[in-house]
C-alpha atoms as a PDB file:
ATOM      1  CA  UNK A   1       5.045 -24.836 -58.106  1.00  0.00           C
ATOM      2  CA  UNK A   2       1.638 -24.964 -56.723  1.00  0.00           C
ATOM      3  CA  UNK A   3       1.595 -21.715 -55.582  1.00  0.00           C
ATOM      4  CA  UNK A   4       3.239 -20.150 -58.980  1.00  0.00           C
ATOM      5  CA  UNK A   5       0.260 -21.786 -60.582  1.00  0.00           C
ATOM      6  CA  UNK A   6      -2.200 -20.198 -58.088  1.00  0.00           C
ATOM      7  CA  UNK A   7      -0.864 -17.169 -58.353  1.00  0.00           C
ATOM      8  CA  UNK A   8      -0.973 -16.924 -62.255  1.00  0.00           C
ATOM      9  CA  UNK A   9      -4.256 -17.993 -62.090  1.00  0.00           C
ATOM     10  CA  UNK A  10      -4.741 -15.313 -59.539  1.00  0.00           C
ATOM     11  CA  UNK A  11      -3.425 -12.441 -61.646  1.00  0.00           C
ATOM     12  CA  UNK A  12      -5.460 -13.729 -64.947  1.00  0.00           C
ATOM     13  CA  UNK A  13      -8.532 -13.634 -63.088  1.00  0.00           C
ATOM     14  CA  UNK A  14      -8.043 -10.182 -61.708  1.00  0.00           C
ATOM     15  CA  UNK A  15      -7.153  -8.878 -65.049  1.00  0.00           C
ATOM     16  CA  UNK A  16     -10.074 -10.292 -66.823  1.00  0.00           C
ATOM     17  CA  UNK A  17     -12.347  -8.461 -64.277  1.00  0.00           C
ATOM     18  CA  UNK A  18     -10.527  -5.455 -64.652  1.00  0.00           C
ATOM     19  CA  UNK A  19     -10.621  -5.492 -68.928  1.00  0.00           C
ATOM     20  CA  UNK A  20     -14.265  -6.232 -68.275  1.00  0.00           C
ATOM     21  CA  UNK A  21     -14.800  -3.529 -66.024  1.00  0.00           C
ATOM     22  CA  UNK A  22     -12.866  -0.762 -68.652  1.00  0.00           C
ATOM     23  CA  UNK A  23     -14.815  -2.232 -71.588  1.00  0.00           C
ATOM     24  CA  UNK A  24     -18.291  -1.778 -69.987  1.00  0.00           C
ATOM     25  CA  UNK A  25     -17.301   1.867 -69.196  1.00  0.00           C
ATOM     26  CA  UNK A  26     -15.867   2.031 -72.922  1.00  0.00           C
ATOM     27  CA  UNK A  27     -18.686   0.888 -74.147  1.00  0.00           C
ATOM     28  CA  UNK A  28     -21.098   3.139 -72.560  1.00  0.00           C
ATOM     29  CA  UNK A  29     -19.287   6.344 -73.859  1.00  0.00           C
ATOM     30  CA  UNK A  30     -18.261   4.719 -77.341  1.00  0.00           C
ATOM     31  CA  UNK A  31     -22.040   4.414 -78.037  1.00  0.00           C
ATOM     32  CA  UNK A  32     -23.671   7.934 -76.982  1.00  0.00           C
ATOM     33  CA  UNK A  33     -26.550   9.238 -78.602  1.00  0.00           C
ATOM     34  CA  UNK A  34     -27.049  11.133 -81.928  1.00  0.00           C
ATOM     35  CA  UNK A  35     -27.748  14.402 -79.748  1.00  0.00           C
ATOM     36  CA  UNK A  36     -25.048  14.092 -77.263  1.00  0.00           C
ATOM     37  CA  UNK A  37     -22.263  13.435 -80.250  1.00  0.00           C
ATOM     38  CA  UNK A  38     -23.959  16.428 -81.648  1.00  0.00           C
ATOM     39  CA  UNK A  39     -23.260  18.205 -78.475  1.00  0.00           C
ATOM     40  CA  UNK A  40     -19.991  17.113 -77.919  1.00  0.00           C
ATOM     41  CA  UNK A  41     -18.882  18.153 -81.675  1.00  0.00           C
ATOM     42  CA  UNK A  42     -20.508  21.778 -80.948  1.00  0.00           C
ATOM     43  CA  UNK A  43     -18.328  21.951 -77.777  1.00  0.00           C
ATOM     44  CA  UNK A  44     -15.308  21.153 -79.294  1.00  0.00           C
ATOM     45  CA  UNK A  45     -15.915  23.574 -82.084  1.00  0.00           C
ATOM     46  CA  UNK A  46     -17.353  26.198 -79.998  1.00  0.00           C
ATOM     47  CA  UNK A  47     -14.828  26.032 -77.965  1.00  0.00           C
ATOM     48  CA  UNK A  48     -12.026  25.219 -80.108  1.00  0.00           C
ATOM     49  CA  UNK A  49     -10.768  21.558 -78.307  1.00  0.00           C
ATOM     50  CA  UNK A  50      -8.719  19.908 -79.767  1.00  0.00           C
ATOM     51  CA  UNK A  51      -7.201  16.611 -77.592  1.00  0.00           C
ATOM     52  CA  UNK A  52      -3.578  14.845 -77.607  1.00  0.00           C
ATOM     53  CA  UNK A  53      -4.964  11.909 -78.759  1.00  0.00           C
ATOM     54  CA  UNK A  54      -7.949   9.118 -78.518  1.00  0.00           C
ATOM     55  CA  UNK A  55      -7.458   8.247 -75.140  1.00  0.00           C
ATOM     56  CA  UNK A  56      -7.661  11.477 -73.897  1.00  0.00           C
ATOM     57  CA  UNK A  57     -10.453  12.766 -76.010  1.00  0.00           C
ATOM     58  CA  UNK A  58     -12.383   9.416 -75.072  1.00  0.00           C
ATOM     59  CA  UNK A  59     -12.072  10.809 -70.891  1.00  0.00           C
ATOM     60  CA  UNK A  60     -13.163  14.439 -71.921  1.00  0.00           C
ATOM     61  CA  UNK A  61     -16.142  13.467 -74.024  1.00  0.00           C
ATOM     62  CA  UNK A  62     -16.859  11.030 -70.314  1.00  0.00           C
ATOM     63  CA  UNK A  63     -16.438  13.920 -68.412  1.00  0.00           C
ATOM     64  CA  UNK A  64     -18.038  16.056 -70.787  1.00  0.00           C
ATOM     65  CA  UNK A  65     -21.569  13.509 -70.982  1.00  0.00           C
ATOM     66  CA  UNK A  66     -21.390  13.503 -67.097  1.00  0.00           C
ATOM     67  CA  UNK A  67     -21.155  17.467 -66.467  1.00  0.00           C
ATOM     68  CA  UNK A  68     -23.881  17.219 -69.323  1.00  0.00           C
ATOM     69  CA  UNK A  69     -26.452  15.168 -67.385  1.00  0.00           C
ATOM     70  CA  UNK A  70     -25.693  17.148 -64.429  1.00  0.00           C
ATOM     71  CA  UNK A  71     -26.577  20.195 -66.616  1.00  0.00           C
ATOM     72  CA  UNK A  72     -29.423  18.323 -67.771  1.00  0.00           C
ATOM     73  CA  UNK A  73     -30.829  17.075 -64.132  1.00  0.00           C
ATOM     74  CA  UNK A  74     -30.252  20.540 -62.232  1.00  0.00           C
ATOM     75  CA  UNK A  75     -33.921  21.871 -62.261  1.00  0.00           C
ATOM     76  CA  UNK A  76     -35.611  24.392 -60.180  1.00  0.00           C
ATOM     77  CA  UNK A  77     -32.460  25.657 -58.487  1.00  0.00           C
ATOM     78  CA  UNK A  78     -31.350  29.511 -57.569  1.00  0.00           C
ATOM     79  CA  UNK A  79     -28.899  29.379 -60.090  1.00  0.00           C
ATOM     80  CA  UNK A  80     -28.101  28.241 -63.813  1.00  0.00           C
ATOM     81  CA  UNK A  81     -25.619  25.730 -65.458  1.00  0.00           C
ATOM     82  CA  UNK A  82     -24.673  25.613 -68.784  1.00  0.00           C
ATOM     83  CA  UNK A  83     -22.104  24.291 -71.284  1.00  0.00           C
ATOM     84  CA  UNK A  84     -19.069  26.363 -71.345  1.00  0.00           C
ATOM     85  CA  UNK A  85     -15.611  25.978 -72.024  1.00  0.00           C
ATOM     86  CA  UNK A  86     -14.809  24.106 -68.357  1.00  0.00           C
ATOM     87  CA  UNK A  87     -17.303  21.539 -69.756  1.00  0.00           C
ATOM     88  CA  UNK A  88     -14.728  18.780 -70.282  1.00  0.00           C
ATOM     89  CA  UNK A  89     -13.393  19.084 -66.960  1.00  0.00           C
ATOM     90  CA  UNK A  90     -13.903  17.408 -63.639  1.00  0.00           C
ATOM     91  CA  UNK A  91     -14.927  19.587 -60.899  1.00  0.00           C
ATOM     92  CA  UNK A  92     -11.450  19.038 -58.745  1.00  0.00           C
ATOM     93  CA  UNK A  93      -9.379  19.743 -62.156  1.00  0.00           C
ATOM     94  CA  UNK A  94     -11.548  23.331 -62.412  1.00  0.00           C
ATOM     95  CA  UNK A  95     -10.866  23.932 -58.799  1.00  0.00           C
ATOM     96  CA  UNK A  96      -7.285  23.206 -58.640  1.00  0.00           C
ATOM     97  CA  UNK A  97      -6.844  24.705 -61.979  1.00  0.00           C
ATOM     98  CA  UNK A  98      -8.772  28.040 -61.620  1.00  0.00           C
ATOM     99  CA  UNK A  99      -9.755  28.499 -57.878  1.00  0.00           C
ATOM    100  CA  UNK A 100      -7.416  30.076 -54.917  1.00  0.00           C
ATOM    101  CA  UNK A 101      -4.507  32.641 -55.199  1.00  0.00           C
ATOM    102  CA  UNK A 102      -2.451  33.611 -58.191  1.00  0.00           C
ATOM    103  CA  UNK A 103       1.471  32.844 -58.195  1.00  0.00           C
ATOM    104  CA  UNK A 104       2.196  36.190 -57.667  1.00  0.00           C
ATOM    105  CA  UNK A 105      -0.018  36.487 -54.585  1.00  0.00           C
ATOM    106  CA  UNK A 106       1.238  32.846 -53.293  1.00  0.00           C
ATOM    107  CA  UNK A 107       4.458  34.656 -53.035  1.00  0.00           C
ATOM    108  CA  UNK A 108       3.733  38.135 -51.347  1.00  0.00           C
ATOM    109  CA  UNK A 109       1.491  35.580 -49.163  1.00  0.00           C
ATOM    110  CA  UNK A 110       4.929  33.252 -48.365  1.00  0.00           C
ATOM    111  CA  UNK A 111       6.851  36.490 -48.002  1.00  0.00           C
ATOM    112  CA  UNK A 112       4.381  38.131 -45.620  1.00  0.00           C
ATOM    113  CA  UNK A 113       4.207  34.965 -43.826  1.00  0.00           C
ATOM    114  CA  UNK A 114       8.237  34.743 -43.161  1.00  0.00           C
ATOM    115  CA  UNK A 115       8.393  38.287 -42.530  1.00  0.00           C
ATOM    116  CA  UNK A 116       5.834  38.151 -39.374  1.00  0.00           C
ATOM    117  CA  UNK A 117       7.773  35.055 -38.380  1.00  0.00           C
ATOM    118  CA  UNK A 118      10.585  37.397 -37.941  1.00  0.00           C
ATOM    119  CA  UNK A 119       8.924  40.183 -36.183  1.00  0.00           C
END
């Protein structure tokens, strides 16, 4: 019985820290500033987003603010970033989305591969 309690006690604890922990983040991106709701709307028109639902929109306008200040930060560099239409995602959803071979040439690629395991 003892340990049923401790371990109920346990599990409220641990979700308490965790509700705490999401509503912190919430509340961070639920309050953004005038300009950067202003440039999340002209993304999304721009660029013609429109998301499943809340939840989903809520992590894109995240990743969005946080590609943002990275946009924001990068000075003096070679090169240039920008806002564009990859804006909303992460930089391992852009890479596994858009970088590395095409289907067709994952194919010939398999196919060459078995044929010079024949040879």
């Amino acid at each position: 019985m003892n340990k049923s309690i401790l371990l109920v006690g346990t599990l409220a604890l641990i979700s308490s820290a965790i509700f705490l922990f999401n509503m912190r983040a919430i509340t961070k991106i639920s309050s953004p500033s005038e300009e950067i709701l202003e440039n999340w709307n002209n993304f999304k028109s721009t660029y013609e987003k429109v998301y499943e639902n809340v939840d989903i929109e809520a992590y894109r306008m995240k990743v969005f603010i946080e590609n943002l200040e990275m946009i924001q930060n990068h000075q003096g560099k070679t090169y240039t970033l920008g806002v564009n239409a990859f804006a909303d995602l992460t930089n391992e959803e852009f890479k596994s989305i858009y970088l590395g071979l095409l289907p067709q040439q994952k194919q010939k690629q398999k196919n060459d591969q078995k044929s010079c395991r024949k040879s």
